[in-house]
Protein backbone atom coordinates (compact mmCIF):
# COMPACT_ATOMS: atom_id res chain seq x y z
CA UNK A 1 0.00 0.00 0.00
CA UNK A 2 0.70 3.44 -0.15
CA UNK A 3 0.48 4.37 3.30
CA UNK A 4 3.60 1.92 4.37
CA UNK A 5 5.64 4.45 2.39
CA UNK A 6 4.75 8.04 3.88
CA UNK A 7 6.87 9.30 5.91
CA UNK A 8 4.22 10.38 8.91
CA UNK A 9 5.61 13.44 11.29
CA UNK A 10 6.51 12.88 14.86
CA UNK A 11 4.29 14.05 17.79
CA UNK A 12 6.66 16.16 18.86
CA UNK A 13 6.62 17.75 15.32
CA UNK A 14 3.41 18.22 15.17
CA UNK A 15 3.18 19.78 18.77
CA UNK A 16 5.77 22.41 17.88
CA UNK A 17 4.18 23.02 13.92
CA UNK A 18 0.90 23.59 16.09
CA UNK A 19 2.36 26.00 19.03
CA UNK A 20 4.51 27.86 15.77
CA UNK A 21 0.57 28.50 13.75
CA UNK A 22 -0.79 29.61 17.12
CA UNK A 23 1.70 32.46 17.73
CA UNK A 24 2.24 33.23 14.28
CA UNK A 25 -1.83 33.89 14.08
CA UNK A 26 -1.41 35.71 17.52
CA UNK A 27 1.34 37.61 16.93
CA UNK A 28 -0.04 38.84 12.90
CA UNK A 29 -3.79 39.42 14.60
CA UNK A 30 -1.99 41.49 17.23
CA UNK A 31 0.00 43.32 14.48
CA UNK A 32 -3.39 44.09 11.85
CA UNK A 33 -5.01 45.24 14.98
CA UNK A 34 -2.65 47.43 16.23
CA UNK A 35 -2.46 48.85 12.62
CA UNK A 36 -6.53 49.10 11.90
CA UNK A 37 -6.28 51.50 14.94
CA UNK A 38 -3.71 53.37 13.65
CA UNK A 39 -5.39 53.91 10.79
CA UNK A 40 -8.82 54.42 11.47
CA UNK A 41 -7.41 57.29 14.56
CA UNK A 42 -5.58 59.04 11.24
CA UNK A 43 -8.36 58.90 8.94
CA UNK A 44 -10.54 60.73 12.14
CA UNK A 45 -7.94 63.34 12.64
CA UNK A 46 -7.51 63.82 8.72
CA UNK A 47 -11.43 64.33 8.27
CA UNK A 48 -12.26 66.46 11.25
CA UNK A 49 -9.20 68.92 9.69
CA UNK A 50 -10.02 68.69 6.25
CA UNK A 51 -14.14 68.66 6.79
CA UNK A 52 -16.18 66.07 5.87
């Protein structure tokens, strides 16, 4: 069969894969929400000077 010649990943592999996804997505969601605040704040300030 196929199966007896796929290489399968370790557990510990596929603990630290896991824990690396999780703080990746943390760590970006952090970053994109950090920066929609930014943003949004600057587009406030540059309407209320420029009318709108």
């Amino acid at each position: 069969m196929e199966y007896s010649k796929v290489q399968w990943p370790k557990k510990e592999e596929i603990v630290n894969s896991t824990l690396w996804v999780i703080v990746m997505s943390l760590v970006l969601s952090v970053y994109l929400g950090v920066f929609d605040l930014i943003a949004s704040r600057l587009l406030k300030i540059l309407v209320s000077l420029f009318g709108g």
